[in-house]
Protein backbone atom coordinates (compact mmCIF):
# COMPACT_ATOMS: atom_id res chain seq x y z
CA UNK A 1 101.42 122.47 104.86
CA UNK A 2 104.66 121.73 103.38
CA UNK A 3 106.07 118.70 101.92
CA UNK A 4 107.43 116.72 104.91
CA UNK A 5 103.54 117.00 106.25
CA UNK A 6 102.30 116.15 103.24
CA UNK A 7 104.60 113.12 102.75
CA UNK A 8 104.05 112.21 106.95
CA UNK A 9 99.91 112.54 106.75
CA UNK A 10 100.14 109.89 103.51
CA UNK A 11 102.25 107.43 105.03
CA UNK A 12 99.69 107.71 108.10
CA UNK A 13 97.02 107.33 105.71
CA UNK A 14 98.71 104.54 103.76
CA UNK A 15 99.52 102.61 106.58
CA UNK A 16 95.97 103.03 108.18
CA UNK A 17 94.68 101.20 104.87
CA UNK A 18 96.97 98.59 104.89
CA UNK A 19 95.57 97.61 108.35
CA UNK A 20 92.18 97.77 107.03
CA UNK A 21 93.12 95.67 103.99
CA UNK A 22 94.64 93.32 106.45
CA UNK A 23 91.81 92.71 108.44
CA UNK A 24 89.76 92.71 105.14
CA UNK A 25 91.94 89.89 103.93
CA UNK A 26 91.41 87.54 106.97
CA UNK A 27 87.92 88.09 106.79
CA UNK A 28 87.99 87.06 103.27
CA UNK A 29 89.95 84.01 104.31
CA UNK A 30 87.68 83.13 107.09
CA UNK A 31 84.97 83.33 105.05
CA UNK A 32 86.65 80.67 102.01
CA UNK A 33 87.44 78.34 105.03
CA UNK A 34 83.67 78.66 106.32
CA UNK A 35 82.48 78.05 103.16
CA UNK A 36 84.54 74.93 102.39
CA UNK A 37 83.72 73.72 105.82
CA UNK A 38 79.87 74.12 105.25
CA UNK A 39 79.88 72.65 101.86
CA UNK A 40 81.69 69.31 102.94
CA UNK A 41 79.79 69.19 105.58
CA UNK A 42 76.74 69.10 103.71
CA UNK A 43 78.32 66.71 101.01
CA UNK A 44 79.39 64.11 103.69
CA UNK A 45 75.87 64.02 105.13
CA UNK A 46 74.17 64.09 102.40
């Protein structure tokens, strides 16, 4: 393997876990939102 398919198979990799951080991220951020929601929610009513 020489350089230039060393240097191609990272980016693949690095851009394969960017997308995964992505959709990490937004689950995280769903998550915070949900949370919030719940927990007003529950203060309004309660």
């Amino acid at each position: 393997m020489n350089q230039y398919e060393i240097i191609q198979q990272l980016e693949e990799e690095n851009a394969a876990l960017k997308a995964e951080n992505q959709k990490l991220t937004d689950t995280v951020t769903w998550m915070h939102e949900y949370i919030w929601k719940l927990v007003k929610k529950r203060f309004s009513n309660g």
